[in-house]
Protein backbone atom coordinates (compact mmCIF):
# COMPACT_ATOMS: atom_id res chain seq x y z
CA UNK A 1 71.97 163.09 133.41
CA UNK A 2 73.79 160.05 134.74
CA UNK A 3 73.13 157.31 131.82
CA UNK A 4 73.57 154.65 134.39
CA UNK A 5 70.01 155.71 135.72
CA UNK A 6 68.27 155.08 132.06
CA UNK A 7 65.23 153.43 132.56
CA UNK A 8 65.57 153.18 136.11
CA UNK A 9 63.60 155.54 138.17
CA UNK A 10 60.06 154.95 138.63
CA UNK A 11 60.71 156.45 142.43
CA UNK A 12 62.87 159.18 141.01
CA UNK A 13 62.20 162.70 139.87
CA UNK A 14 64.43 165.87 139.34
CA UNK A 15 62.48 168.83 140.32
CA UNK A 16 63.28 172.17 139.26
CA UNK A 17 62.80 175.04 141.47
CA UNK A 18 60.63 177.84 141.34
CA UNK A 19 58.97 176.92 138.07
CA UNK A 20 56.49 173.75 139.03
CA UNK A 21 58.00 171.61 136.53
CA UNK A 22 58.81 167.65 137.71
CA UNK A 23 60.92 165.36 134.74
CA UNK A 24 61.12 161.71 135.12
CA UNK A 25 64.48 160.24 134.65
CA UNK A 26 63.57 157.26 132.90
CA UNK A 27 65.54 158.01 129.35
CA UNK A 28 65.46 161.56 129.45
CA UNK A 29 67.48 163.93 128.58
CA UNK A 30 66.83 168.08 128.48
CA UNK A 31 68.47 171.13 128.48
CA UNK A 32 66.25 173.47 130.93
CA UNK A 33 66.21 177.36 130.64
CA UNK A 34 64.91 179.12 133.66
CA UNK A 35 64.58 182.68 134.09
CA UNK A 36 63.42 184.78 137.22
CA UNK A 37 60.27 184.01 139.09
CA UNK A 38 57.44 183.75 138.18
CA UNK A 39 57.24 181.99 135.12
CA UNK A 40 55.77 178.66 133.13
CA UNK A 41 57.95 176.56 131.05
CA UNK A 42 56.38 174.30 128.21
CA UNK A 43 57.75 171.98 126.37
CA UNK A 44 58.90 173.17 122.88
CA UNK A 45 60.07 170.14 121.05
CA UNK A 46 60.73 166.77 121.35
CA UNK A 47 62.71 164.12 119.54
CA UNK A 48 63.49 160.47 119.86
CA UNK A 49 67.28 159.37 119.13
CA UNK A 50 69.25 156.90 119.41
CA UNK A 51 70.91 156.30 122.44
CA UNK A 52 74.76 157.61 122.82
CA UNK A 53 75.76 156.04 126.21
CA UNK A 54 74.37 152.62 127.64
CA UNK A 55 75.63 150.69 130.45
CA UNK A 56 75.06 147.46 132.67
CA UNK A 57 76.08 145.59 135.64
CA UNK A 58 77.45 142.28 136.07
CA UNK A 59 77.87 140.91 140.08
CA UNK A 60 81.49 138.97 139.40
CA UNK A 61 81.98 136.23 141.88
CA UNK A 62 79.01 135.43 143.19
CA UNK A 63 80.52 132.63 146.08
CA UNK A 64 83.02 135.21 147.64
CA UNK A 65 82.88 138.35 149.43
CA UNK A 66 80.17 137.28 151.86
CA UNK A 67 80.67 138.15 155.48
CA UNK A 68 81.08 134.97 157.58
CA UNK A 69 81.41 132.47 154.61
CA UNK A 70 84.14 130.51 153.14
CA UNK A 71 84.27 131.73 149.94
CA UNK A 72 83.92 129.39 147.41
CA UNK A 73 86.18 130.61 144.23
CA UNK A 74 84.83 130.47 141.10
CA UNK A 75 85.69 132.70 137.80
CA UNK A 76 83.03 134.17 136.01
CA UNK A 77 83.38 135.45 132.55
CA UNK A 78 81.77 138.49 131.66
CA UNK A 79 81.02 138.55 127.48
CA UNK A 80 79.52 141.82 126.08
CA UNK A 81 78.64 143.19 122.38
CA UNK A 82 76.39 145.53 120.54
CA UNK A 83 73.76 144.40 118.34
CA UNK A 84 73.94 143.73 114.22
CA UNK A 85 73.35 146.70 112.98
CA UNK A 86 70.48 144.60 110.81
CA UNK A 87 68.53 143.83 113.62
CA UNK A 88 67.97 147.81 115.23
CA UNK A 89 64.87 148.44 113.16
CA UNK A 90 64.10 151.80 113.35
CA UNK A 91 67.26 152.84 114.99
CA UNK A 92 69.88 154.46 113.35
CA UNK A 93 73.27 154.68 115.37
CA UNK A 94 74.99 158.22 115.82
CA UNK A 95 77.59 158.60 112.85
CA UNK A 96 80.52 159.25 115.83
CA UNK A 97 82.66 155.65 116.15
CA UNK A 98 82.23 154.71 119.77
CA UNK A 99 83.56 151.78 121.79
CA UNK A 100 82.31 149.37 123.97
CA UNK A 101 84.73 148.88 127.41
CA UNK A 102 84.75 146.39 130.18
CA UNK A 103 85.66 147.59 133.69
CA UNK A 104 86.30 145.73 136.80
CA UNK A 105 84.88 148.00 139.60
CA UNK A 106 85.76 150.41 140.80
CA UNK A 107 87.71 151.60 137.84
CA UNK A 108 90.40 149.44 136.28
CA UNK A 109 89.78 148.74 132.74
CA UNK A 110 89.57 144.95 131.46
CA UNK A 111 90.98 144.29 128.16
CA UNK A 112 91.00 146.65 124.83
CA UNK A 113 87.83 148.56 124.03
CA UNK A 114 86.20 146.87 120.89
CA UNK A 115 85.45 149.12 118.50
CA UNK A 116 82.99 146.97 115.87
CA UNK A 117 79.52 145.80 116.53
CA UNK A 118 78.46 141.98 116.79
CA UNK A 119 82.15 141.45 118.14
CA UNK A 120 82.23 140.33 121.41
CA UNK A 121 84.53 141.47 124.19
CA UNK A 122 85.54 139.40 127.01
CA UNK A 123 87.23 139.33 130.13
CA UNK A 124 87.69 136.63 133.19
CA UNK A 125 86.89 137.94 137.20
CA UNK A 126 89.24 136.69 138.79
CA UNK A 127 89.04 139.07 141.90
CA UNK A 128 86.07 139.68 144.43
CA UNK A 129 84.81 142.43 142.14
CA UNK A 130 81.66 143.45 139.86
CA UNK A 131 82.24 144.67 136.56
CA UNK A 132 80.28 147.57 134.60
CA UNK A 133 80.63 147.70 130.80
CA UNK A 134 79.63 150.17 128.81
CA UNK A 135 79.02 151.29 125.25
CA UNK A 136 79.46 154.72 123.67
CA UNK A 137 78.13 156.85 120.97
CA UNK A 138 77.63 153.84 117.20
CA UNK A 139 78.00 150.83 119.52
CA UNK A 140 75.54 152.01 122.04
CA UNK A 141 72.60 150.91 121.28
CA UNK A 142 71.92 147.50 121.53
CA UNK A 143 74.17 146.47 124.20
CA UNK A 144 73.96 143.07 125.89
CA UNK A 145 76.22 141.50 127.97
CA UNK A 146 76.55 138.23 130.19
CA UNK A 147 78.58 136.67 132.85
CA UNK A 148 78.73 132.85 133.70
CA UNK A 149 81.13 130.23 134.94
CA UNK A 150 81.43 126.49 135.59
CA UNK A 151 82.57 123.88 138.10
CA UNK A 152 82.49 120.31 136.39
CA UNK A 153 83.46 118.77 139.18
CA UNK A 154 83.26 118.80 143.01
CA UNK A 155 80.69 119.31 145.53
CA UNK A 156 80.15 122.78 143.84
CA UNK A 157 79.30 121.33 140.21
CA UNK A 158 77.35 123.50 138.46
CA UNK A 159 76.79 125.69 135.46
CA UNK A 160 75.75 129.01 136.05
CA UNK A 161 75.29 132.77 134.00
CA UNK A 162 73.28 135.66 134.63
CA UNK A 163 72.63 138.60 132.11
CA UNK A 164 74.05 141.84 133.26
CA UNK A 165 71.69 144.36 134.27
CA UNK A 166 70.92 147.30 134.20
CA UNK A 167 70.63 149.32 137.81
CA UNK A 168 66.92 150.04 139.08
CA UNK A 169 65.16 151.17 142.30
CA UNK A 170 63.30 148.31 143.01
CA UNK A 171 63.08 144.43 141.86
CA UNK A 172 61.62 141.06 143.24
CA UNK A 173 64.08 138.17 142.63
CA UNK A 174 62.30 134.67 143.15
CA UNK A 175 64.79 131.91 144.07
CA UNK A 176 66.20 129.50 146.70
CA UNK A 177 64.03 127.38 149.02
CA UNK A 178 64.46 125.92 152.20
CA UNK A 179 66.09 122.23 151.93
CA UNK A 180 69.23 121.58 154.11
CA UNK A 181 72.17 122.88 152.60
CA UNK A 182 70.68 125.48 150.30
CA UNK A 183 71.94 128.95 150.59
CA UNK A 184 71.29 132.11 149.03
CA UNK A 185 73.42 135.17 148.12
CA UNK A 186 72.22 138.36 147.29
CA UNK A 187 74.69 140.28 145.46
CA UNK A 188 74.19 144.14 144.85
CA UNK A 189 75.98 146.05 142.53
CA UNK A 190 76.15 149.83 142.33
CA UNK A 191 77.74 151.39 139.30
CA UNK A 192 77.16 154.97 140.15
CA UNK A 193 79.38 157.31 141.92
CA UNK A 194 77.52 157.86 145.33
CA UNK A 195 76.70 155.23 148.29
CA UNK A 196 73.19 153.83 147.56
CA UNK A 197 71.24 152.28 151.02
CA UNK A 198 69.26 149.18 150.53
CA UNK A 199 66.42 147.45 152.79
CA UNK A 200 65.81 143.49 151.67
CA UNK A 201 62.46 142.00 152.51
CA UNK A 202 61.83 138.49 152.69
CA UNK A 203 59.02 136.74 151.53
CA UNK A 204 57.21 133.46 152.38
CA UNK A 205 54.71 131.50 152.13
CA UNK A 206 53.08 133.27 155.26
CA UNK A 207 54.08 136.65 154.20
CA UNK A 208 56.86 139.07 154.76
CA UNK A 209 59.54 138.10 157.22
CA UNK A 210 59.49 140.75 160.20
CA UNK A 211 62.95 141.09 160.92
CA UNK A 212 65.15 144.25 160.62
CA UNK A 213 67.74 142.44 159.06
CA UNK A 214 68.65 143.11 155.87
CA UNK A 215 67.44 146.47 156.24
CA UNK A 216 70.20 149.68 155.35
CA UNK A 217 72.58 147.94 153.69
CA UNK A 218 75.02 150.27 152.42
CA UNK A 219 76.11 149.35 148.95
CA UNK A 220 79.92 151.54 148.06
CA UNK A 221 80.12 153.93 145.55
CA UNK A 222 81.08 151.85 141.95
CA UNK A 223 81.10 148.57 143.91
CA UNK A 224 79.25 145.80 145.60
CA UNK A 225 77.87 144.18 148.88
CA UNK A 226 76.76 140.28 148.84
CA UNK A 227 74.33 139.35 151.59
CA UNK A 228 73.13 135.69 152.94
CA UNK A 229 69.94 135.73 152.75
CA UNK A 230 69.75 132.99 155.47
CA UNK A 231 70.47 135.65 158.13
CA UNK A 232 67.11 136.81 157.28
CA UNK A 233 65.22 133.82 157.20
CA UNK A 234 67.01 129.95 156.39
CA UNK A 235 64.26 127.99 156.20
CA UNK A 236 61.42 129.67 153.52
CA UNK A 237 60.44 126.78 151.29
CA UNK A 238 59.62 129.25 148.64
CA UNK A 239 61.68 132.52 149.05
CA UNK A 240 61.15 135.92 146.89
CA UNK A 241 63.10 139.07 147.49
CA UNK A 242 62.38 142.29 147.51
CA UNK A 243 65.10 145.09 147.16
CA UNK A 244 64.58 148.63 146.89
CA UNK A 245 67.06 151.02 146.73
CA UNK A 246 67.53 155.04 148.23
CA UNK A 247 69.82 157.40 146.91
CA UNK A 248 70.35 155.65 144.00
CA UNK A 249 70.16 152.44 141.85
CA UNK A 250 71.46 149.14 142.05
CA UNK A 251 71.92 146.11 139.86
CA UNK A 252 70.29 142.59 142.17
CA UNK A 253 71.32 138.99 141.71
CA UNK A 254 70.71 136.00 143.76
CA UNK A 255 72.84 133.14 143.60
CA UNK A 256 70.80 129.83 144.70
CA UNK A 257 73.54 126.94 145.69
CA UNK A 258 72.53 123.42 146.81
CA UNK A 259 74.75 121.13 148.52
CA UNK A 260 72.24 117.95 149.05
CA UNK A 261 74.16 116.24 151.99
CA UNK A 262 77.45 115.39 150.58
CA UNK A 263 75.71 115.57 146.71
CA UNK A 264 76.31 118.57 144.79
CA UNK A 265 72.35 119.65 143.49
CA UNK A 266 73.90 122.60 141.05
CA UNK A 267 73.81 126.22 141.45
CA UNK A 268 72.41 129.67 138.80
CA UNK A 269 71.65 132.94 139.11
CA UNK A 270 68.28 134.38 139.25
CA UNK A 271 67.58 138.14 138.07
CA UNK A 272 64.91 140.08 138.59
CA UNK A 273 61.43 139.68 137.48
CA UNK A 274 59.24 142.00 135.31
CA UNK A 275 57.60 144.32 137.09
CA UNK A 276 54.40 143.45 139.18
CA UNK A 277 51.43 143.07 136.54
CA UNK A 278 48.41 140.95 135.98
CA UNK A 279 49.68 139.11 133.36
CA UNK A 280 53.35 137.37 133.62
CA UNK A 281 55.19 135.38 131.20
CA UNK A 282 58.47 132.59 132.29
CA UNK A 283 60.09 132.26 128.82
CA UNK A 284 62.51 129.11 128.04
CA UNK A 285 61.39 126.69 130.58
CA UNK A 286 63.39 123.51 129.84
CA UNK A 287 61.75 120.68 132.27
CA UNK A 288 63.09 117.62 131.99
CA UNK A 289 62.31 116.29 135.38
CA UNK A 290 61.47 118.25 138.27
CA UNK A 291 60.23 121.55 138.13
CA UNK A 292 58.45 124.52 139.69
CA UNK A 293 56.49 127.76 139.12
CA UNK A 294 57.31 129.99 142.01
CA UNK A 295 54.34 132.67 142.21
CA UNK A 296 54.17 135.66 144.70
CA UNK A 297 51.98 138.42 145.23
CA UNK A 298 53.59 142.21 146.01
CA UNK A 299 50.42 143.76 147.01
CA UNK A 300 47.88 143.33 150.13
CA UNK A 301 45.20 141.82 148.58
CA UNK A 302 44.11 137.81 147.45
CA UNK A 303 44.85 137.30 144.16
CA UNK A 304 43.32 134.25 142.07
CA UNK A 305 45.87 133.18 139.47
CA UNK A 306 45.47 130.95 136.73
CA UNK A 307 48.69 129.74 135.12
CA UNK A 308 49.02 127.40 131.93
CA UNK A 309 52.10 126.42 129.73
CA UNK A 310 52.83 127.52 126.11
CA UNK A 311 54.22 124.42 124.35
CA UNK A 312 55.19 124.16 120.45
CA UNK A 313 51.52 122.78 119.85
CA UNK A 314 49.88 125.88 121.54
CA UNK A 315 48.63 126.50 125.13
CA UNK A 316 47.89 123.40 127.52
CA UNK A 317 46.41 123.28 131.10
CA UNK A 318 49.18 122.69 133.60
CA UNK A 319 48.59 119.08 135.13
CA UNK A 320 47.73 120.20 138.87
CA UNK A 321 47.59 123.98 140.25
CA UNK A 322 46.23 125.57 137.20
CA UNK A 323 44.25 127.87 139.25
CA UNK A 324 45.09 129.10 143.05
CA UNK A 325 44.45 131.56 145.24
CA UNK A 326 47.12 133.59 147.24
CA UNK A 327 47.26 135.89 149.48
CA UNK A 328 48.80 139.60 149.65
CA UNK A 329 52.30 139.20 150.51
CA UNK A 330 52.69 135.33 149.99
CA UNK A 331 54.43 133.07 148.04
CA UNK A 332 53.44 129.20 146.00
CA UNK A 333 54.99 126.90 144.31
CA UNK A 334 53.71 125.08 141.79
CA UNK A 335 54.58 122.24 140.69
CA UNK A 336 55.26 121.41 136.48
CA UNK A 337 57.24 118.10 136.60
CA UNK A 338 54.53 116.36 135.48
CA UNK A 339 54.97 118.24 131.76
CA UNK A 340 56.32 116.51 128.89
CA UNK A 341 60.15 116.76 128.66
CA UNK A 342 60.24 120.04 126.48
CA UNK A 343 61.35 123.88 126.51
CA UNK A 344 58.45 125.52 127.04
CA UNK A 345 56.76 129.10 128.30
CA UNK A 346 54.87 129.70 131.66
CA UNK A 347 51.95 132.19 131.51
CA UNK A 348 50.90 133.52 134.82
CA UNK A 349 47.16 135.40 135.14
CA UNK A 350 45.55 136.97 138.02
CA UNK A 351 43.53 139.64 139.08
CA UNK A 352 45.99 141.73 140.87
CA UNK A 353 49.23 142.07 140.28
CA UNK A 354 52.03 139.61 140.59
CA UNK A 355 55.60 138.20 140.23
CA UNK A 356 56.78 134.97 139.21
CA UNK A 357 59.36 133.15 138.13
CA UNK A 358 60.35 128.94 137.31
CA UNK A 359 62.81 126.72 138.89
CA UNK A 360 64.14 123.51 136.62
CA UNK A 361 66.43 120.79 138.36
CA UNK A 362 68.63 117.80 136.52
CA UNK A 363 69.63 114.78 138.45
CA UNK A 364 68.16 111.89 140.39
CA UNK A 365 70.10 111.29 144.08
CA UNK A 366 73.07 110.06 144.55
CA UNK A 367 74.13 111.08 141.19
CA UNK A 368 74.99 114.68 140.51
CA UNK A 369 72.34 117.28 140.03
CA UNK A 370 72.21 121.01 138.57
CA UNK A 371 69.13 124.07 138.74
CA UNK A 372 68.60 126.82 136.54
CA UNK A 373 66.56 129.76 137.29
CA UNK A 374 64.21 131.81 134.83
CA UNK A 375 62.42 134.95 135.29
CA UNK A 376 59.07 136.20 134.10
CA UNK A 377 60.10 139.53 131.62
CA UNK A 378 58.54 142.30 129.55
CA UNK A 379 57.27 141.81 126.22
CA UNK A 380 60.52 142.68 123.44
CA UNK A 381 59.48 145.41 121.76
CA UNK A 382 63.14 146.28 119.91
CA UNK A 383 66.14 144.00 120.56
CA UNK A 384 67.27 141.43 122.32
CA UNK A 385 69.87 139.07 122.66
CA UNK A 386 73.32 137.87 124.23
CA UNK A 387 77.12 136.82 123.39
CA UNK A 388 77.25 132.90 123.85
CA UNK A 389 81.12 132.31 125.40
CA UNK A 390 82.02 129.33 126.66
CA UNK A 391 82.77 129.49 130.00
CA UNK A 392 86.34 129.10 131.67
CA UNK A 393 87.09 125.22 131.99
CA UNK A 394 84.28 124.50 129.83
CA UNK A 395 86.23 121.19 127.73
CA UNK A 396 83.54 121.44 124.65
CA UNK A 397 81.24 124.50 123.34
CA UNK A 398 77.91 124.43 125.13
CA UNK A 399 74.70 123.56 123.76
CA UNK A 400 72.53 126.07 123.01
CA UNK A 401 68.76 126.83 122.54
CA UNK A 402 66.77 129.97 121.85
CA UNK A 403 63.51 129.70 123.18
CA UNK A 404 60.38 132.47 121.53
CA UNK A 405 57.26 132.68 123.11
CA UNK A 406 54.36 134.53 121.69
CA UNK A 407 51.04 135.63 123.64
CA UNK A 408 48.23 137.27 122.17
CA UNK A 409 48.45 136.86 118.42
CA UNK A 410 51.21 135.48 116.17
CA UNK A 411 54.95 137.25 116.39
CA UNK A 412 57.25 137.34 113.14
CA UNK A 413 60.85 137.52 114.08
CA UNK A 414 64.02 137.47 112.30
CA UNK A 415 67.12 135.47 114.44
CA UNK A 416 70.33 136.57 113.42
CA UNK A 417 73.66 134.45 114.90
CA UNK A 418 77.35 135.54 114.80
CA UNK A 419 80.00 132.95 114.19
CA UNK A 420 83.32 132.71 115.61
CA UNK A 421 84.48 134.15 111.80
CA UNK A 422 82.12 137.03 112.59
CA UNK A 423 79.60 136.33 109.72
CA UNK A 424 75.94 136.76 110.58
CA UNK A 425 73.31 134.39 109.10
CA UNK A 426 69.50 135.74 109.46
CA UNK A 427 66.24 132.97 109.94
CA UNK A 428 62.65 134.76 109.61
CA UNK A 429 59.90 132.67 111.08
CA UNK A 430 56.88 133.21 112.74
CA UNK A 431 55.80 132.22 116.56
CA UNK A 432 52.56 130.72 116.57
CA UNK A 433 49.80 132.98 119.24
CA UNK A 434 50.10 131.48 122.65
CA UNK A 435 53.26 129.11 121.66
CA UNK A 436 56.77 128.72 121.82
CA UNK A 437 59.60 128.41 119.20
CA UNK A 438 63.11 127.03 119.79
CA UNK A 439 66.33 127.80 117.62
CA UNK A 440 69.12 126.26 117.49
CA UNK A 441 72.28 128.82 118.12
CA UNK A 442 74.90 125.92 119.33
CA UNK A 443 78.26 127.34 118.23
CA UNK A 444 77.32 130.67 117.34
CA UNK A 445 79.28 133.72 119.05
CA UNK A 446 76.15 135.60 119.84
CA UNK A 447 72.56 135.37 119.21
CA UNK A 448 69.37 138.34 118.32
CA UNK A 449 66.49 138.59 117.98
CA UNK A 450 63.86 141.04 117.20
CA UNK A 451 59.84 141.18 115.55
CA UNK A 452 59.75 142.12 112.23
CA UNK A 453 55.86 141.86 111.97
CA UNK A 454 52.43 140.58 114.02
CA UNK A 455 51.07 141.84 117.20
CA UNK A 456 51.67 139.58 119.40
CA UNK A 457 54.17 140.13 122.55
CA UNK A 458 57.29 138.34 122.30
CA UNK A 459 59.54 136.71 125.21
CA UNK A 460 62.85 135.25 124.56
CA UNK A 461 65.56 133.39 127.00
CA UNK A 462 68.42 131.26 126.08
CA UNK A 463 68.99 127.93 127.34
CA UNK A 464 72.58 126.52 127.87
CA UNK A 465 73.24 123.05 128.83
CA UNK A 466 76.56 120.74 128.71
CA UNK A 467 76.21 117.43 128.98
CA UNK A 468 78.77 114.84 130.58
CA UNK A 469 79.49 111.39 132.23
CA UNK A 470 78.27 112.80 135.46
CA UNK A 471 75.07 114.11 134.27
CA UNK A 472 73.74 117.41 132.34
CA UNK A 473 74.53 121.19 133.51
CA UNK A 474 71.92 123.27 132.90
CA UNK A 475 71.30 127.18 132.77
CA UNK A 476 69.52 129.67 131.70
CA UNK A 477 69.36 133.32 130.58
CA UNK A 478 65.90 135.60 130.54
CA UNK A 479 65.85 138.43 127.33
CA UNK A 480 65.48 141.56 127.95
CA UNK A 481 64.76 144.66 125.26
CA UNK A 482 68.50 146.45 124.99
CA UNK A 483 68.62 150.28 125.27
CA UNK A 484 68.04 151.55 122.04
CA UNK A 485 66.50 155.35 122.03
CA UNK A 486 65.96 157.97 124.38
CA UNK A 487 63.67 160.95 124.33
CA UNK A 488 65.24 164.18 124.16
CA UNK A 489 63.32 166.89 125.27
CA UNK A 490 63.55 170.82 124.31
CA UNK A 491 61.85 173.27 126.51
CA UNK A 492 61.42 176.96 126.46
CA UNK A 493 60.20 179.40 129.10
CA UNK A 494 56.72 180.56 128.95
CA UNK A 495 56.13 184.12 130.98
CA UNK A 496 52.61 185.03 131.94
């Protein structure tokens, strides 16, 4: 089994032939004895180990390599490690010394593997490329990486990142809008070894956009395709993507950049969502000014969805909006910038499954604005975490905030930080139920986190920010669990 596909393939199933037998390939792995026809197989064992291969996908330049667009050159910097071994509860690594490489599709290698876990390897794309990195047999699980880059200056100032992602069949990405001068790039990344085709839907406020562009892109074996997503529609007020992927997986990012006239109004990266559900959670919310809950429903039907915010006091009603109806198919905003200036977490209910996502902005016109982008995710249930380089041109370290969100019941968690000198310092606290936490990680080299105790479901992101005389950059990154085990399963042939 590929391990790019780990996790991946909800739509995907090997079948074997002759013997009625159907495996997923979400974090599978088998060896499958067949003998003539006809005969049963069961399954004779099973065992859960930890992972010996992970991989994601980072997009590279997301401002170039889009057909009929200047490209606008920036230089991301892609910054990948492997966990503390402290914080894999549960795990242990396989005893075999593995590696953890960066590669700049569709094959050259960037810098020396690293060969120790918490260090953090690093490389600058400075071509129209993606870049895959990997991590093999002690260092695999637990691998996180990142990408971001800066422009301080310019009608392109901004601060953006994105984590790197692993490939999957289908996502919804909610970003963008429809002010003048706003664009959106889609940028698809496929790390496997075959074509994969892609169809891009559009949604609105009034429902899918009934177009046939965007449909059967073709996305090149270990590389990637960026799309304007204005060609499909340029004037949504409240866009949400939909990508799903045949013949494969692919790794999504939209890019949302704002020129306001002649006034740059910032640029990030938005990832995809969790998957559709009925309840959502938008960790690490920073609003300081204007702000919006972007909510959209996948399915047919009305949902009613009540949404409130999880502050460091507990949960409050949002100001307006805190209960709406929408229909199947649509998309609303919502608006929070009427909340206290705080980092905060956006829970999202309704009676039939949704998506959602929150948009924060910096800057009053004429002066210099930024946007950053966050993403509703799963609960952590292992690991999760990121490297925290400085970007290229970046003239002092960033500031830094990790945001914890607990829903439910009351989350303990143990934060562990990497310095530059590679020494790891470990806080324990506990996230109140239906509340948010934030920890300081300014300066640190990378930053973990994972429950050590409670029931309640945790959500993490990291907020970036770097202030200046023209104003304060602002980005930030959703958590996601890292690979840590897979399922091995043993089975024998049955005859009857």
């Amino acid at each position: 089994m590929n391990p790019l596909v780990t996790g991946v393939a909800r739509a995907t199933v090997v079948a074997a032939a002759g013997v009625g037998l159907v495996l997923g390939a979400a974090q599978v792995q088998g060896a499958l004895a067949v003998g003539p026809a006809p005969a049963a197989v069961d399954t004779a064992r099973s065992a859960t180990d930890a992972v010996r291969g992970s991989a994601v996908a980072c997009p590279g330049p997301e401002l170039e390599g889009v057909e009929g667009l200047d490209d606008v050159q920036v230089t991301p910097r892609v910054a990948a490690a492997s966990a503390p071994l402290r914080t894999l509860t549960g795990t242990t690594p396989s005893a075999t010394p593995g590696s953890l490489v960066l590669t700049r599709l569709p094959g050259a290698a960037a810098g020396a593997p690293v060969t120790g876990r918490a260090a953090n390897a690093t490389t600058d794309l400075t071509a129209v490329t993606g870049a895959l990195v990997t991590a093999t047999q002690s260092l695999a699980p637990g691998l996180a990486a990142t990408q971001s880059w800066l422009r301080p200056t310019g009608d392109r100032r901004a601060l953006v990142s994105a984590p790197c992602t692993a490939a999957a069949a289908e996502s919804w990405i909610l970003a963008g809008g429809g002010a003048p001068g706003r664009q959106e790039r889609l940028v698809l990344t496929n790390p496997g070894g075959n074509p994969v085709t892609v169809d891009v839907t559009l949604h609105g406020p009034d429902g899918a956009v009934a177009t046939s562009q965007g449909k059967g892109l073709v996305v090149p074996a270990r590389g990637r395709t960026a799309f304007l997503l204005d060609s499909i529609s340029g004037d949504l007020t409240a866009p949400v993507v939909h990508v799903v992927a045949e013949g494969g997986v692919v790794s999504a990012v939209v890019n949302d950049l704002w020129l306001d006239g002649t006034r740059s109004a910032g640029s990030d990266d938005a990832v995809p969502a969790a998957d559709p559900s009925r309840d959502q959670v938008v960790p690490a919310v920073q609003v300081d000014g204007a702000a919006v809950l972007r909510v959209a429903v996948p399915g047919d039907g009305e949902a009613v969805v009540q949404a409130r915010v999880l502050t460091r006091q507990g949960p409050r009603a949002l100001p307006t909006g805190g209960v709406t109806r929408i229909d199947g198919g649509q998309v609303r905003d919502i608006d929070l910038s009427k909340l206290p200036k705080d980092v905060v977490a956006i829970q999202v209910r309704a009676d039939v499954p949704v998506v959602a996502g929150a948009l924060v902005t910096r800057g009053v016109a004429p002066a210099p604005g930024d946007l950053a982008w966050t993403s509703s995710t799963p609960p952590v249930t292992g690991v999760a975490g990121m490297p925290l380089v400085d970007p290229a041109g970046a003239a002092k370290p960033l500031a830094r905030q990790l945001a914890l969100t607990a829903t439910g019941a009351p989350a303990g968690v143990e934060v562990v930080t990497v310095d530059a000198r590679g020494e790891q310092k470990s806080v324990r606290l506990t996230v109140p139920e239906d509340s948010t936490v934030a920890v300081d990680a300014t300066g640190s080299r990378s930053v973990w986190v994972h429950r050590t105790s409670g029931t309640g479901e945790l959500h993490a992101g990291v907020v970036s920010t770097l202030a200046d005389a023209s104003g304060t950059l602002v980005t930030t990154t959703p958590l996601r669990d890292t690979a840590l085990r897979t399922t091995t399963v043993g089975l024998r042939e049955v005859r009857r």
